[in-house]
C-alpha atoms as a PDB file:
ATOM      1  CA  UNK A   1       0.000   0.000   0.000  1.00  0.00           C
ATOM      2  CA  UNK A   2       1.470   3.326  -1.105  1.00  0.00           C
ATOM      3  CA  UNK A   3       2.340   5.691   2.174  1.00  0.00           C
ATOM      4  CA  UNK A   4      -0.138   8.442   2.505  1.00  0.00           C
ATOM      5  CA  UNK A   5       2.320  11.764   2.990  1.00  0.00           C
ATOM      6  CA  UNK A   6       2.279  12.892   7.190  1.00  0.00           C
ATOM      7  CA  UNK A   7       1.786  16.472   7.631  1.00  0.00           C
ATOM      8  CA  UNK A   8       5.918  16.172   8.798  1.00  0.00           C
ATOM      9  CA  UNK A   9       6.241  14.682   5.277  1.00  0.00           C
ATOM     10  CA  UNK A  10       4.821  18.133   3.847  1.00  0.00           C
ATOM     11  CA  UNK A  11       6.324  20.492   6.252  1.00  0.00           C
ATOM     12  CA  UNK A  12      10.425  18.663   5.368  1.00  0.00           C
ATOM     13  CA  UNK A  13       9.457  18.735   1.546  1.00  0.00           C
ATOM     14  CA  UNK A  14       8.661  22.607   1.438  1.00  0.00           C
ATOM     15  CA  UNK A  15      11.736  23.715   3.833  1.00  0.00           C
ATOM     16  CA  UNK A  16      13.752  21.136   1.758  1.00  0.00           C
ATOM     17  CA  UNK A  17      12.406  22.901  -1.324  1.00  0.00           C
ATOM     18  CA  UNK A  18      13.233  26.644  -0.015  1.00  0.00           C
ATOM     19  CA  UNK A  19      16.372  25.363   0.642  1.00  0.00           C
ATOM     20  CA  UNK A  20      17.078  24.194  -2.586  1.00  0.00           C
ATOM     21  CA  UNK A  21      16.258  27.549  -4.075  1.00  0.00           C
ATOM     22  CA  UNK A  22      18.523  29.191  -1.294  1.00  0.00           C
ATOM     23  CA  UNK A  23      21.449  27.336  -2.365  1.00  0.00           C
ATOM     24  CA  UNK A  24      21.307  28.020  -6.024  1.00  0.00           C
ATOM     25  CA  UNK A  25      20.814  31.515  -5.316  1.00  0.00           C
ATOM     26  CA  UNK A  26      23.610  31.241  -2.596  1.00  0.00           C
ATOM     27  CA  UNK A  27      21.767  32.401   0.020  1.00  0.00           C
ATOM     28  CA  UNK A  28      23.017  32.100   3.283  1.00  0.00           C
ATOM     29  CA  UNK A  29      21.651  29.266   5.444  1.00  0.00           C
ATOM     30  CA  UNK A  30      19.633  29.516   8.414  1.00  0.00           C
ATOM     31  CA  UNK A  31      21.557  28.214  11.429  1.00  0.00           C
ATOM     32  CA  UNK A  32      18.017  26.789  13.134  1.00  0.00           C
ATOM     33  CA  UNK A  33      17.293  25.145  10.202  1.00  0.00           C
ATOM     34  CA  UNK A  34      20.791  23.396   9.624  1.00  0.00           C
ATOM     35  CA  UNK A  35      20.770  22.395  13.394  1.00  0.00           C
ATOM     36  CA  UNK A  36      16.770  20.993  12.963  1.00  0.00           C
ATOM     37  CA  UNK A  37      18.359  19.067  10.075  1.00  0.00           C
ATOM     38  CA  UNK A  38      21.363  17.521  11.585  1.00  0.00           C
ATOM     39  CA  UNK A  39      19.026  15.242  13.696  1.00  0.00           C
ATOM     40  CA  UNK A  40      16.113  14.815  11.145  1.00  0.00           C
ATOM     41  CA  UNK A  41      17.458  11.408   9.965  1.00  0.00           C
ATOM     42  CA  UNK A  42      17.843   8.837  12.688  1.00  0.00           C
ATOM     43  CA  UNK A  43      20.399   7.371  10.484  1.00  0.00           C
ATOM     44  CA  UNK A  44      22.775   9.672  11.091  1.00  0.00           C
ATOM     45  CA  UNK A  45      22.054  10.412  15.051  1.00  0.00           C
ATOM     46  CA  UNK A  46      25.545   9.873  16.989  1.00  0.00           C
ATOM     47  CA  UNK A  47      25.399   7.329  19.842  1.00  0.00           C
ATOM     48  CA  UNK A  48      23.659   8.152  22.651  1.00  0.00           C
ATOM     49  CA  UNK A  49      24.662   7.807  26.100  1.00  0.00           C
ATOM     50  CA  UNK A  50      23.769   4.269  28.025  1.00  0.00           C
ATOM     51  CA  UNK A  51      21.169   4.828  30.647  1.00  0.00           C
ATOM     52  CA  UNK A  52      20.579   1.059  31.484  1.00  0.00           C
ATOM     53  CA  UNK A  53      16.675   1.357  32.352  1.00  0.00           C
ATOM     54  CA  UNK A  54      17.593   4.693  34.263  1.00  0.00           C
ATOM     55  CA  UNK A  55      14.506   7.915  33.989  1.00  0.00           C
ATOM     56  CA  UNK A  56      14.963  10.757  31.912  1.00  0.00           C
ATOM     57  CA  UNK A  57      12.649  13.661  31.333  1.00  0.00           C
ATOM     58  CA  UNK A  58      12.912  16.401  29.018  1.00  0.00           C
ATOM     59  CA  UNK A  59      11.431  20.030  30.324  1.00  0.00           C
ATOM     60  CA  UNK A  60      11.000  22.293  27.167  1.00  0.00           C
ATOM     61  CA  UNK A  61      11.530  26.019  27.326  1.00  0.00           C
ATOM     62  CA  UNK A  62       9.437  29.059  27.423  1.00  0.00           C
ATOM     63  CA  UNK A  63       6.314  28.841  24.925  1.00  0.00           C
ATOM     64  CA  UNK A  64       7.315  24.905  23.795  1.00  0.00           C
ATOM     65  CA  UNK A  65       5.864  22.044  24.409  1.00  0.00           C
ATOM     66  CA  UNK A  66       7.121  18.253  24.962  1.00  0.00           C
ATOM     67  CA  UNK A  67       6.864  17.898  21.326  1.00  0.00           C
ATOM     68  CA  UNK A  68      10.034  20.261  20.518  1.00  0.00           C
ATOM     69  CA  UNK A  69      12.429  18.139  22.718  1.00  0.00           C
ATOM     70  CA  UNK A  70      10.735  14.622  20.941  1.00  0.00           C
ATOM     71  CA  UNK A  71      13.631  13.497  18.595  1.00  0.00           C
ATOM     72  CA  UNK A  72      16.236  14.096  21.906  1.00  0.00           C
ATOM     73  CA  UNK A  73      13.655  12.159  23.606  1.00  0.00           C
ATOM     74  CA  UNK A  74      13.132   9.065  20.901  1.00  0.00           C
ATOM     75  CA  UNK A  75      17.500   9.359  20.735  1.00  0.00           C
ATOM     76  CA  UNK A  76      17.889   8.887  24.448  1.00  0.00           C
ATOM     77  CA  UNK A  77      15.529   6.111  24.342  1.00  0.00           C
ATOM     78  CA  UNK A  78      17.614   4.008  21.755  1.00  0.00           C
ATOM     79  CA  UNK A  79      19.881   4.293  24.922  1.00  0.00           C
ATOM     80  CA  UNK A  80      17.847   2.495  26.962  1.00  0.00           C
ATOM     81  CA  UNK A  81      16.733   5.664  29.006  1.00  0.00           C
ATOM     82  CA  UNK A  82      13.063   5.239  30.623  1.00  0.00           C
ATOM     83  CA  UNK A  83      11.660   8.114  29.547  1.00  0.00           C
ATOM     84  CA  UNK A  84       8.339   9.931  30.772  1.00  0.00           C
ATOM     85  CA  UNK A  85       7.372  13.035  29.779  1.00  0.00           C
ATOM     86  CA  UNK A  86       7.031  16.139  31.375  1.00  0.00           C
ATOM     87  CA  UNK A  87       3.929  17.130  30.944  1.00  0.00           C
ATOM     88  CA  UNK A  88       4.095  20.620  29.374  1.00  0.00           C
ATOM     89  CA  UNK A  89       2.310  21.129  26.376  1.00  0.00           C
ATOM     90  CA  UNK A  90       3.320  24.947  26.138  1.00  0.00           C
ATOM     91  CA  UNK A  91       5.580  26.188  28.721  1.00  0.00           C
ATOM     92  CA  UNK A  92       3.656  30.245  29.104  1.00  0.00           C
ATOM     93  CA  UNK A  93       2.002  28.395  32.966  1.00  0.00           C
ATOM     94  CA  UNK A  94       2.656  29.800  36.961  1.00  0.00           C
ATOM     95  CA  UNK A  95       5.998  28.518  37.590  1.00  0.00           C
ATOM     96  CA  UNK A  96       4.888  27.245  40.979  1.00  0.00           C
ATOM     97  CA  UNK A  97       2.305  24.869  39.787  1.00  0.00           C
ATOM     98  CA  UNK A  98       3.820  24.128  36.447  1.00  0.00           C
ATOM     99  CA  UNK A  99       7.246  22.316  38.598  1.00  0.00           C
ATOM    100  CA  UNK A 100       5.057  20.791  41.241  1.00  0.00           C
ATOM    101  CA  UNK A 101       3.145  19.003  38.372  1.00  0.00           C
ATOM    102  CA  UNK A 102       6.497  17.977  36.511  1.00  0.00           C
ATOM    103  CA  UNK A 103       7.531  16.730  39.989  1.00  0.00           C
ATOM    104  CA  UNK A 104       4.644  14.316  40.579  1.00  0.00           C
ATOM    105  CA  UNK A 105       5.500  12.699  37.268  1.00  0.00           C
ATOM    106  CA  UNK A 106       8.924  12.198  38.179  1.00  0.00           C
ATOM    107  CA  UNK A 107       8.335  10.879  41.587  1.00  0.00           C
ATOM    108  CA  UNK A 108       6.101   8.388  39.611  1.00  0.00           C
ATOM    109  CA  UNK A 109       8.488   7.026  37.283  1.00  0.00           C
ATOM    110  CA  UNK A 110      11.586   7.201  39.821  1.00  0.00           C
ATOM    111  CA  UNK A 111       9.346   5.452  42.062  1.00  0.00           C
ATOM    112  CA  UNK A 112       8.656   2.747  39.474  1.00  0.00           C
ATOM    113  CA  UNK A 113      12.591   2.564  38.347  1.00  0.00           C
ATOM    114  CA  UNK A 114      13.772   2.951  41.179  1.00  0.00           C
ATOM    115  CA  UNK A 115      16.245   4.995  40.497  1.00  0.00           C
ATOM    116  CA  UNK A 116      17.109   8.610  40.327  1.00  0.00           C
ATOM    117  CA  UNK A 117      16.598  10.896  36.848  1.00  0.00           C
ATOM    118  CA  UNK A 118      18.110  12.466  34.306  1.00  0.00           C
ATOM    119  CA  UNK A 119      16.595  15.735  33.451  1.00  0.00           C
ATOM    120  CA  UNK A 120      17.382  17.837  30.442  1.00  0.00           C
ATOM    121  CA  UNK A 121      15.620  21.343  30.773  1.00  0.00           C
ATOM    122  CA  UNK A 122      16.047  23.771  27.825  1.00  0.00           C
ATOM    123  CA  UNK A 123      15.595  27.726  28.374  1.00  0.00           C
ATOM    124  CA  UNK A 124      13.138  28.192  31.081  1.00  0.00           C
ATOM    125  CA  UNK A 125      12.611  24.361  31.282  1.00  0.00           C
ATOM    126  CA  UNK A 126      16.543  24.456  32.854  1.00  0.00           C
ATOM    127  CA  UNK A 127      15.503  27.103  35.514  1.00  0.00           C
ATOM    128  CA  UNK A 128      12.817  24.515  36.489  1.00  0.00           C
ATOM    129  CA  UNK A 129      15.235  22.063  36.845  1.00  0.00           C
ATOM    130  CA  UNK A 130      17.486  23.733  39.116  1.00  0.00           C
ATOM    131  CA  UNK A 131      14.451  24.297  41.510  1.00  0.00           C
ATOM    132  CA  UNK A 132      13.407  20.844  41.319  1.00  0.00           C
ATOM    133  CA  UNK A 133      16.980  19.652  42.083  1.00  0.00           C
ATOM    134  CA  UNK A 134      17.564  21.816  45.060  1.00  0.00           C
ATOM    135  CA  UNK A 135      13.970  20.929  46.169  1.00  0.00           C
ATOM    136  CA  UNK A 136      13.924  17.158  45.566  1.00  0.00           C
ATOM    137  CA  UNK A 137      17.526  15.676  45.237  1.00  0.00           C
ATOM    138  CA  UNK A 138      16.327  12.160  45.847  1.00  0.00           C
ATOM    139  CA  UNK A 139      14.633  12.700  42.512  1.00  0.00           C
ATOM    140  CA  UNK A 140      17.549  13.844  40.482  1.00  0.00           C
ATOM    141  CA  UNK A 141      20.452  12.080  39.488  1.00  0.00           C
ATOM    142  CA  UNK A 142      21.871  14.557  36.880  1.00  0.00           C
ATOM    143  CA  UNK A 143      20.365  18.175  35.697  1.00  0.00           C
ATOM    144  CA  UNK A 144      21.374  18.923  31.737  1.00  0.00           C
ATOM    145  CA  UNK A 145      20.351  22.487  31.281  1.00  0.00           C
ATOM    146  CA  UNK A 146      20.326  24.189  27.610  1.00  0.00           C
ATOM    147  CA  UNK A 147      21.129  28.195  27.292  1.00  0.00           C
ATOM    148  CA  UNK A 148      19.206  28.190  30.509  1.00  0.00           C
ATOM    149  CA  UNK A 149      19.022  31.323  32.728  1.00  0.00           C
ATOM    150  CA  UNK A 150      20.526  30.203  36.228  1.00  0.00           C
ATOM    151  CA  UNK A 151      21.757  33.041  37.813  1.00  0.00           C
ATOM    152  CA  UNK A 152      18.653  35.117  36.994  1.00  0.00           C
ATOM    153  CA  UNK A 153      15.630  34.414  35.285  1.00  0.00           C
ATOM    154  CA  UNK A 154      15.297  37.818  33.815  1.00  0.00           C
ATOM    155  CA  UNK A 155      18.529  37.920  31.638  1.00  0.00           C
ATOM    156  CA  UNK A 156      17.205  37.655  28.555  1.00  0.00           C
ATOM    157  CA  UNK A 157      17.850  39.997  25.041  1.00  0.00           C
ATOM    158  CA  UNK A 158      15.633  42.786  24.688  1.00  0.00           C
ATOM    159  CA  UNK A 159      13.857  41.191  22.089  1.00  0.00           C
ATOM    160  CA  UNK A 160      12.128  38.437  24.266  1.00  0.00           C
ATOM    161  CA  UNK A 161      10.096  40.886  26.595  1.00  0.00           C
ATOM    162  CA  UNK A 162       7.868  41.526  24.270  1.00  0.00           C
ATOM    163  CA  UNK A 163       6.472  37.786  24.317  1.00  0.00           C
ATOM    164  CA  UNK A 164       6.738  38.158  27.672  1.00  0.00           C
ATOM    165  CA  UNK A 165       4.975  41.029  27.757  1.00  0.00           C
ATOM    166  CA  UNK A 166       2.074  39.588  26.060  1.00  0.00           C
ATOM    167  CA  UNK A 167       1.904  36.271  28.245  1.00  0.00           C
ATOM    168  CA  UNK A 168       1.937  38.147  31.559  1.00  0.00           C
ATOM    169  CA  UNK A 169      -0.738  40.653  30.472  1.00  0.00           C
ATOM    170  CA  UNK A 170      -3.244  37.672  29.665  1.00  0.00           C
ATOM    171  CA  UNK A 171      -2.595  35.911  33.035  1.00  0.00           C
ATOM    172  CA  UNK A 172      -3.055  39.586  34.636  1.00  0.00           C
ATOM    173  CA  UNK A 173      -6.451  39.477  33.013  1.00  0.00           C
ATOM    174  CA  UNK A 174      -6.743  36.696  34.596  1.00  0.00           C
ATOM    175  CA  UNK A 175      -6.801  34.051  32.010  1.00  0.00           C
ATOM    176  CA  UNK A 176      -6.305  30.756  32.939  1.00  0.00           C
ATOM    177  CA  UNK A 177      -2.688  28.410  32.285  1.00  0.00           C
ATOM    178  CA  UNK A 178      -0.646  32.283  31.871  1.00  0.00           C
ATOM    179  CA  UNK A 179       1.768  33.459  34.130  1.00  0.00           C
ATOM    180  CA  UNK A 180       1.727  37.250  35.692  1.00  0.00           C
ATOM    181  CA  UNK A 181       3.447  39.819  37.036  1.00  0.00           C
ATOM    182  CA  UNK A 182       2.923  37.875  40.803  1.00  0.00           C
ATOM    183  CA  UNK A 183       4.529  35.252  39.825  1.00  0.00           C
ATOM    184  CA  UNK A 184       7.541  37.484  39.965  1.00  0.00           C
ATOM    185  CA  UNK A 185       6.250  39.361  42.705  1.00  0.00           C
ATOM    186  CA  UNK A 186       3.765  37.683  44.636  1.00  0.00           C
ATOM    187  CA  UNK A 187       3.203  35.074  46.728  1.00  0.00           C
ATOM    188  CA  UNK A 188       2.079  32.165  43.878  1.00  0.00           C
ATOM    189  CA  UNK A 189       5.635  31.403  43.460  1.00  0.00           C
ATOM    190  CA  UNK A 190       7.417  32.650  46.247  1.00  0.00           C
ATOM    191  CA  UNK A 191       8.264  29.270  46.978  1.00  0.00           C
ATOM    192  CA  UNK A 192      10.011  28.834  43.442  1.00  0.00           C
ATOM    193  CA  UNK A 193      11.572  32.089  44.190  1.00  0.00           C
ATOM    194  CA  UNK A 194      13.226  30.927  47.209  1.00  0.00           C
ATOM    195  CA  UNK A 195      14.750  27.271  46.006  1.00  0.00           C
ATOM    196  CA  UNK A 196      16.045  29.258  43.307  1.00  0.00           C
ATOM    197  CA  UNK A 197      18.155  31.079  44.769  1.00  0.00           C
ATOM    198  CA  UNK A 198      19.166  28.353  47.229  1.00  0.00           C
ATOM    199  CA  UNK A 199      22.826  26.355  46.948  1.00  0.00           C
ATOM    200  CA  UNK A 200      22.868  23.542  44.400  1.00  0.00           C
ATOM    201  CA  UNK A 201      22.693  20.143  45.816  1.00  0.00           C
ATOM    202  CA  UNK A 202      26.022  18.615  45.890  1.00  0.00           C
ATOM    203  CA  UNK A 203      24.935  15.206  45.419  1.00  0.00           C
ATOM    204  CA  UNK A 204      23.161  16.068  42.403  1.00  0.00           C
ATOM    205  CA  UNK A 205      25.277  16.559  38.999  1.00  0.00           C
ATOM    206  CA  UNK A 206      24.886  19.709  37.216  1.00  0.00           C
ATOM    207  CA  UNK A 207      26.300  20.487  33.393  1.00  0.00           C
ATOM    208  CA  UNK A 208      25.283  23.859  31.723  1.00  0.00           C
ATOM    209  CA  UNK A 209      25.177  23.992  27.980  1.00  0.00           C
ATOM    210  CA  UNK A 210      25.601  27.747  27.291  1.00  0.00           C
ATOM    211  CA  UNK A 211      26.816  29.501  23.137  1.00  0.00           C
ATOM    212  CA  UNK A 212      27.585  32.939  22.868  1.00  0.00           C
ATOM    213  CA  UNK A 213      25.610  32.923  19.711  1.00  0.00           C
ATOM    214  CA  UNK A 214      22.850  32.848  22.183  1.00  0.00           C
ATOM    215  CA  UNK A 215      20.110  35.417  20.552  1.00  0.00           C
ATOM    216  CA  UNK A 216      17.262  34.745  23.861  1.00  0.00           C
ATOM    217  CA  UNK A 217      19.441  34.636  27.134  1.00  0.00           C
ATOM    218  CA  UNK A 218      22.469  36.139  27.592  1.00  0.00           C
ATOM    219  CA  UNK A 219      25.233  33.116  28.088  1.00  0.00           C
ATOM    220  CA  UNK A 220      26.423  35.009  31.028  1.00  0.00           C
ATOM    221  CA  UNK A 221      22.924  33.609  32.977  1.00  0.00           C
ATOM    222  CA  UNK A 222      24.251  30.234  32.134  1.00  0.00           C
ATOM    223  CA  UNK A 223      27.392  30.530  33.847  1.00  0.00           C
ATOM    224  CA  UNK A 224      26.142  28.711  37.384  1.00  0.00           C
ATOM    225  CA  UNK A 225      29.411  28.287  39.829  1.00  0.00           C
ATOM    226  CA  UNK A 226      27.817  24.757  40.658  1.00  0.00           C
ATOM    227  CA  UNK A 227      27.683  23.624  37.362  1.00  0.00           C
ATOM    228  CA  UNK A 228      30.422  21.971  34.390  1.00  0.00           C
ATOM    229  CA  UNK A 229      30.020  24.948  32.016  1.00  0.00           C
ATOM    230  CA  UNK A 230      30.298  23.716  28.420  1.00  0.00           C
ATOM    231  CA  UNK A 231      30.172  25.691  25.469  1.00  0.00           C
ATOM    232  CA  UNK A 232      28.891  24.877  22.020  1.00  0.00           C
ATOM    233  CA  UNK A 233      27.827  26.777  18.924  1.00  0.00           C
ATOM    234  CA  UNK A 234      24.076  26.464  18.897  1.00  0.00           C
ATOM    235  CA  UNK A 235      21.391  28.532  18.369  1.00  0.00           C
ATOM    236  CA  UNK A 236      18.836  28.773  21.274  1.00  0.00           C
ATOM    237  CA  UNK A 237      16.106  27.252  19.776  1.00  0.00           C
ATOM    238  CA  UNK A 238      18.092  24.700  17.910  1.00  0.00           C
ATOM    239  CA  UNK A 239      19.823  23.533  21.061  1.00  0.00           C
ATOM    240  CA  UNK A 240      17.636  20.611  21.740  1.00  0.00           C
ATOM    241  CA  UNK A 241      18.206  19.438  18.272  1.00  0.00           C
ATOM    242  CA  UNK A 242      21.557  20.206  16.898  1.00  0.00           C
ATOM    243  CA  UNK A 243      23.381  16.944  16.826  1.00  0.00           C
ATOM    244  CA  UNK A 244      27.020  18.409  18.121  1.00  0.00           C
ATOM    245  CA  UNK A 245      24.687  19.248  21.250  1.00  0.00           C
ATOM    246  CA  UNK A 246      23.830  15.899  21.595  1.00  0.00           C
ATOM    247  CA  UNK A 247      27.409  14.358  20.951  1.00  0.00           C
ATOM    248  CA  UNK A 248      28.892  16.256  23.279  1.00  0.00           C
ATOM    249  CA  UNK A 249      26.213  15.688  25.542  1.00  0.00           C
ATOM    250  CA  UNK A 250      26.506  12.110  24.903  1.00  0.00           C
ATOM    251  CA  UNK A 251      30.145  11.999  26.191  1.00  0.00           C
ATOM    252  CA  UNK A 252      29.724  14.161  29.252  1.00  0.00           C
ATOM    253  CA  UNK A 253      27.065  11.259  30.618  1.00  0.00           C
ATOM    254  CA  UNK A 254      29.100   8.509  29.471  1.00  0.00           C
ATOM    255  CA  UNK A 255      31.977  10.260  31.594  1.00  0.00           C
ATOM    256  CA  UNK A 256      30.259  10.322  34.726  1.00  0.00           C
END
C-alpha cells in the first residue's frame, strides 16, 4: 500500500524545497534550520549515552511544548533511558504549579525505576530544573540544562520581553494556564523564588550547555558556579536538536 504523505512529510518537503532555491541563489543558510536538520534522519544520530533502564525527562523552554524536545527524547531512548514526559504542552504556565506538576511525574516514574533521573531542561525548562533539584535531590540524578538562565531568570535579550509582555498581560487578566506579574512578585511562586536562589545540591550533577551565539538569554545567565560549564555553537532554539549538542552531551554522561 502506497504511504499516505504525514503532515511532517509536507512540512520537510517545502523547507527542503526553499532550501534548494537558497542554495542556487547562494543564500546564506539559516543556522536553526541546519541544526533541525542535523538530527532529522535517525540514520545519522551519533550514539547516545547508556542509561541502562535509568529515567529521563525532558522540560521544554518558554512557549514549547514536549513535542520540541521529541527526537532528543526518541534518541535517548535508543539508549535504553526510561523516559516519561514532562507534561508541558506549552511552557507560558505559573511557575509554581507548572514544577510541582512535573515533579509528581517524576516521583512516579523514579518510584517505578527505582532509580534517580536524568533531566534535560532547555531555556526556562533548565531554571525549572534547578528548583526541582535543590527541592527534591532524591529525585535527580543529573540536571542537563540548555542556554538556561541560572543566575537570573530575567537575563534575557531585549527582544524576548515583548512575548513576555504579552503572556503576563493575559494571566493579569486573569486568564487561565498564563503566568503574571505575581509570579515574579507575589506570593504564587514565592516558593520557586526561594529554592532558586538556594545552593545547588552537591549530590546532584549539574552540566550547563551555554553559546555565545545565544540570541534569547544572555550566556552570562548560564554561567552557574555549581555547574560543568560547556560551550557549544548552537542557536537557542536549535539547542535541543543540533546533533554536536547531543554528541557532546553524549560523552559528558558517558563520563560520569
Amino acid at each position: 500500500m502506497e504511504k499516505v504523505p504525514s503532515i511532517t512529510d509536507g512540512a520537510n518537503w517545502l523547507v527542503d524545497s526553499a532550501t534548494a532555491v537558497a542554495d542556487r541563489l547562494k543564500l546564506p543558510h539559516n543556522r536553526l534550520y541546519d541544526e533541525w536538520v542535523s538530527t532529522r534522519d535517525p540514520a545519522t544520530w551519533p550514539e547516545p549515552p547508556q542509561g541502562d533502564g535509568r529515567p529521563a525527562m525532558l522540560i521544554p523552554g518558554f512557549l514549547a511544548g514536549d513535542p520540541s524536545l521529541a527526537p532528543m527524547a526518541r534518541w535517548l531512548k535508543r539508549g535504553d533511558w526510561t523516559m516519561a514526559k514532562s507534561g508541558v504542552n506549552w511552557n507560558v504556565n505559573c511557575t509554581q504549579s507548572t514544577i510541582e506538576a512535573i515533579e509528581a511525574r517524576l516521583e512516579t516514574v523514579v518510584g517505578q525505576t527505582g532509580k534517580k533521573a536524568l533531566l534535560v531542561g532547555q531555556s526556562r525548562g533548565g531554571a525549572m530544573g534547578k528548583v526541582m533539584s535543590v527541592r527534591r535531590p532524591d529525585l535527580v540524578d543529573t540536571l542537563v540544562t540548555l542556554g538556561s538562565p541560572l543566575n537570573d531568570h530575567f537575563e534575557f535579550h531585549p527582544r524576548v520581553w515583548f512575548g513576555i509582555g504579552i503572556i503576563g498581560g493575559l494571566g493579569q487578566l486573569g486568564i487561565p494556564g498564563f503566568l503574571s506579574p505575581d509570579c515574579a512578585q507575589g506570593d504564587c511562586c514565592k516558593e520557586t523564588r526561594i529554592a532558586y536562589g538556594r545552593p545547588f545540591p552537591k549530590e546532584v550533577r549539574f552540566i550547563s550547555f551555554y553559546s555565545r551565539g545565544d540570541n534569547i538569554v544572555r550566556y552570562q545567565a548560564c554561567l552557574h558556579g555549581a555547574a560543568e560549564q560547556i560551550e557549544i555553537e548552537s542557536s537557542h532554539l536549535g539547542m535541543g536538536l543540533d546533533s554536536e549538542v547531543w554528541l557532546k552531551m553524549s560523552e559528558e554522561l558517558q563520563a560520569a
